[in-house]
Each structure stands twice: as C-alpha cells, then as structure tokens.
C-alpha atoms as a PDB file:
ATOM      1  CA  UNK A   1     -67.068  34.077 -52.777  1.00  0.00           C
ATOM      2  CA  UNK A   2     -65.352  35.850 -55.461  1.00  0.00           C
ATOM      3  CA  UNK A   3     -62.024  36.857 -57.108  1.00  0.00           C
ATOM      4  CA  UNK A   4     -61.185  39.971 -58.539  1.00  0.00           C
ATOM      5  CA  UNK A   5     -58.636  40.064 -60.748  1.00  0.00           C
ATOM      6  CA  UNK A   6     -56.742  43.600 -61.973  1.00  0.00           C
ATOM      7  CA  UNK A   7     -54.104  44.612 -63.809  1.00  0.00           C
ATOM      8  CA  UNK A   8     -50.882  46.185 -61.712  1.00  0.00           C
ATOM      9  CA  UNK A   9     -50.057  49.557 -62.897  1.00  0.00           C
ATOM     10  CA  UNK A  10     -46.560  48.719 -63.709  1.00  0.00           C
ATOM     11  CA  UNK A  11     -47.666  44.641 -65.356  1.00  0.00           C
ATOM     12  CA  UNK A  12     -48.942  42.090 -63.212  1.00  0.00           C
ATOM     13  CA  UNK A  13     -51.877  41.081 -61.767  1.00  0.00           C
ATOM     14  CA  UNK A  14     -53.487  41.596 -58.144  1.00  0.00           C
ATOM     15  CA  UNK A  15     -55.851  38.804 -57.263  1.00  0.00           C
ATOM     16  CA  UNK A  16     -58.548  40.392 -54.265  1.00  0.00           C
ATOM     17  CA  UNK A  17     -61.099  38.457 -52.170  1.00  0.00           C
ATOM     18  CA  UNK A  18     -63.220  39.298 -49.072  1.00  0.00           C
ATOM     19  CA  UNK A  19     -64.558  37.725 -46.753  1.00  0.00           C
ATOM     20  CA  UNK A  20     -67.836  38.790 -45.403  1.00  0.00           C
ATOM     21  CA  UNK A  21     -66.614  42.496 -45.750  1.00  0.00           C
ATOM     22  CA  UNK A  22     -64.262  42.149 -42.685  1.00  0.00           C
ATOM     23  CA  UNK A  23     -61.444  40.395 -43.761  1.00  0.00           C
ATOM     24  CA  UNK A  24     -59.557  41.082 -47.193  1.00  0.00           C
ATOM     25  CA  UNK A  25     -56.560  38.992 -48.925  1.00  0.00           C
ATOM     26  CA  UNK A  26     -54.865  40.307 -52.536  1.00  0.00           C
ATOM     27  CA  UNK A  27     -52.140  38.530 -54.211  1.00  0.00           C
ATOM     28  CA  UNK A  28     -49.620  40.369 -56.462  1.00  0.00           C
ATOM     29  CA  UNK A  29     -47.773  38.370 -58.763  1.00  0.00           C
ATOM     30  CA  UNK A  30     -45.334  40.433 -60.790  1.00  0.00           C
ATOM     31  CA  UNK A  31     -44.928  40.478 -64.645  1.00  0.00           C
ATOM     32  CA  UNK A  32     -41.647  38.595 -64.459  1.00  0.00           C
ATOM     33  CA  UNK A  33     -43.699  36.282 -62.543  1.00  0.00           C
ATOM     34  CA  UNK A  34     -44.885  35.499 -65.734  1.00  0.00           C
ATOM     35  CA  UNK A  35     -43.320  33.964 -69.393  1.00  0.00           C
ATOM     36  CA  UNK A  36     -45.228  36.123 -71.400  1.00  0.00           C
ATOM     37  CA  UNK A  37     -47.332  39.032 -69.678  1.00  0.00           C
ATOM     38  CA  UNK A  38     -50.245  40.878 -71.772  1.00  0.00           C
ATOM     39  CA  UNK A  39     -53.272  42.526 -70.234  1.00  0.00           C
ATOM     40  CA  UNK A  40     -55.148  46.006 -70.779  1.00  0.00           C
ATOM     41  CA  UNK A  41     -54.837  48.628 -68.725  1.00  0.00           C
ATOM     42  CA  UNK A  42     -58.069  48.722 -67.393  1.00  0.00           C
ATOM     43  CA  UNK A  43     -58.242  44.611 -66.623  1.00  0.00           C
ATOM     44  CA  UNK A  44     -60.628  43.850 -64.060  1.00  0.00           C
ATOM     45  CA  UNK A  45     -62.646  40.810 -63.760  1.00  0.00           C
ATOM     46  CA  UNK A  46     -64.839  38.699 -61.328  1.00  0.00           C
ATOM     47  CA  UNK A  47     -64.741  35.340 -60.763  1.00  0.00           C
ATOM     48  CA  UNK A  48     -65.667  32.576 -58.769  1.00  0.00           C
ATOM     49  CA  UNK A  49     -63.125  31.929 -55.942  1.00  0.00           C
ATOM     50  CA  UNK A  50     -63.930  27.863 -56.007  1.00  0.00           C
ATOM     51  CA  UNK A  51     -64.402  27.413 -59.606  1.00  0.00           C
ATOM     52  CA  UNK A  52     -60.935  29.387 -60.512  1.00  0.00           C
ATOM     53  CA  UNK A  53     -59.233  27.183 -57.950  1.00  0.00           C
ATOM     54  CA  UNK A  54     -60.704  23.872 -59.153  1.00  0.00           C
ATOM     55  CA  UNK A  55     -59.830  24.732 -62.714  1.00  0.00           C
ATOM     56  CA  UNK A  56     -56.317  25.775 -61.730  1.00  0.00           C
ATOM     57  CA  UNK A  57     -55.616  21.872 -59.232  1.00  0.00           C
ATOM     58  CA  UNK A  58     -56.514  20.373 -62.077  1.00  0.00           C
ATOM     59  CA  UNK A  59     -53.095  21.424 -64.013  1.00  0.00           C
ATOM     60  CA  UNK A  60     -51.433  21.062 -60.738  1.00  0.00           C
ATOM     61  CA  UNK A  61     -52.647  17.405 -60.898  1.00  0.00           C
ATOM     62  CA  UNK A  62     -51.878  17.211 -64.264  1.00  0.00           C
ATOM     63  CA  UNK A  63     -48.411  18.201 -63.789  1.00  0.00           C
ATOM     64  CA  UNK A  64     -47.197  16.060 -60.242  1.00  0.00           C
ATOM     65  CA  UNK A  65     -49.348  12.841 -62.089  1.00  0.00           C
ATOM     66  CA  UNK A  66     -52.694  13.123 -59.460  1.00  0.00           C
ATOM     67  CA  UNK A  67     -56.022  13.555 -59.989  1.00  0.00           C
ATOM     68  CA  UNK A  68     -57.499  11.427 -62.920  1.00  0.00           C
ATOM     69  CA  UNK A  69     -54.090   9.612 -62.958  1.00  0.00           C
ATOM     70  CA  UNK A  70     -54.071   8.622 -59.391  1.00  0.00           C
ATOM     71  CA  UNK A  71     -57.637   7.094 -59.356  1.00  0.00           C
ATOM     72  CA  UNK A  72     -56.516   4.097 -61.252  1.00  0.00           C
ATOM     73  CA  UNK A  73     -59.964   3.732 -63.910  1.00  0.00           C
ATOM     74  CA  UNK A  74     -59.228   7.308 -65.192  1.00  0.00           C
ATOM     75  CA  UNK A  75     -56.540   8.310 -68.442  1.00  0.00           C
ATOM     76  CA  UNK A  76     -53.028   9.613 -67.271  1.00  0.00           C
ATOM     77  CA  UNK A  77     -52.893  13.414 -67.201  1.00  0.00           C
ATOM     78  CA  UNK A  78     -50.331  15.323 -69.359  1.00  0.00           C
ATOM     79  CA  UNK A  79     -47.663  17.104 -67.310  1.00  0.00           C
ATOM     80  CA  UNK A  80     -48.830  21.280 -68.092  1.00  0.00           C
ATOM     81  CA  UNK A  81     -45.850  23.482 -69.598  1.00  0.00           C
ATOM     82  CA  UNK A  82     -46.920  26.133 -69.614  1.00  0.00           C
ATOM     83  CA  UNK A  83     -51.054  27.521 -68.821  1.00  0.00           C
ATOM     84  CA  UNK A  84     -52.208  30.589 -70.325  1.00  0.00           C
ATOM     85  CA  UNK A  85     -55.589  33.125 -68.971  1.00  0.00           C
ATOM     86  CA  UNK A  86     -57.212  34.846 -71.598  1.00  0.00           C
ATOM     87  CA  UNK A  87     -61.102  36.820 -71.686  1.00  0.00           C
ATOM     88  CA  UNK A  88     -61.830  38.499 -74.300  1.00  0.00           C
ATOM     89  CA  UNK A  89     -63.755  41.290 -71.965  1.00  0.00           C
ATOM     90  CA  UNK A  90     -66.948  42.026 -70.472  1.00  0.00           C
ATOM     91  CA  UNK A  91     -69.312  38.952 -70.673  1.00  0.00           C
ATOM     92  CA  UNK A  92     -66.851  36.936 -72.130  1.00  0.00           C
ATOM     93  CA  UNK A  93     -65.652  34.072 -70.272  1.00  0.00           C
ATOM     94  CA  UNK A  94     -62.273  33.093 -68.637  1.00  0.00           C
ATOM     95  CA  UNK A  95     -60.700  30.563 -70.297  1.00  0.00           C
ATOM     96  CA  UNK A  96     -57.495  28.963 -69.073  1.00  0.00           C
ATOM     97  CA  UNK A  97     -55.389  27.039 -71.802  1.00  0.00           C
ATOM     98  CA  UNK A  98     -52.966  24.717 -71.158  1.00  0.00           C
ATOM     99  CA  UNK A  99     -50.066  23.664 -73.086  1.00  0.00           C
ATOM    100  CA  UNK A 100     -48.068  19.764 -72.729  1.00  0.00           C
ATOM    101  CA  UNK A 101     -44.369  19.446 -73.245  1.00  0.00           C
ATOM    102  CA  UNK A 102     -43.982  18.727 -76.711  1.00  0.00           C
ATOM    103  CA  UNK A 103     -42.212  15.127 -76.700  1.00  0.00           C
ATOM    104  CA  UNK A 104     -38.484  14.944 -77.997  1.00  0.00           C
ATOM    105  CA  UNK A 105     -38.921  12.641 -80.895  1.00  0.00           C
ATOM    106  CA  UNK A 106     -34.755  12.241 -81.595  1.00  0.00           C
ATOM    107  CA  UNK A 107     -34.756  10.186 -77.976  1.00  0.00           C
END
C-alpha cells in the first residue's frame, strides 16, 4: 500500500491512499501546519504507506522517550524538535531529517 503525497494549490500537502480501489483516505495538512513550508508546484510523490509510518514512530518515540529507550539494552533517544521531508525529485529518495533541542549550556 502506498502514499501519495502532493502539493496543495494554496501550500500544504495532501497525503492520499487507497485501499483496494474501493475505499480512499487523504489528509490535508495546511502550510501553517508547518514551521517552515517549501515544495514545488508540481510535488507529487509515492511512497510506501508502512515504511513512511515506521520512519515517522520512530521520532514519535524519540520524542515521548519509547522505542530504543524503553527496551532497557538500547541508547536513550533524543527528544525531535523539529523533523524536516526533503526529495530532491524523481528517483531521488525521501529523506526525513530530524533535528534535537540544542541543550542550554548557561543552566
């Protein structure tokens, strides 16, 4: 199962899958959903469904202190600030990027 991913025409992105061509879902998440929104017009992309989602709980982990950090043998996950999507276009891959609170060092 797959993702599509495509730019809003007024910022944003709509995330589409379907389900054995009867049932549909799409997600719209706003450009002020976003810190920092940047995207070509004509953004679209496929990806797979499970493999976006597994890449995405892993910041979620990362950030409430599960995961890795819960298992007990594992190292303790950074809390994510802030994650950022970027492909650089067709046959390119998606790469998500994730950035740690930078520690106050006057504490």
């Amino acid at each position: 199962q797959e993702v599509v991913l495509t730019r809003l025409p007024r910022g944003g992105l709509r995330l589409t899958t379907e389900e054995t061509g009867c049932l549909q879902a799409s997600v719209l998440l706003r450009e002020d959903a976003f810190v920092s929104f940047s995207a070509r017009e004509d953004l679209s992309l496929s990806v797979k469904l499970t493999l976006l989602l597994d890449a995405l709980q892993l910041f979620v982990n990362a950030d409430t202190g599960g995961g890795a950090a819960r298992g007990g043998g594992a190292r303790a996950l950074s809390p994510v600030d802030s994650l950022r999507m970027e492909c650089k276009g067709e046959d390119h891959p998606l790469v998500l990027v994730a950035a740690s609170p930078v520690a106050d060092s006057h504490s």
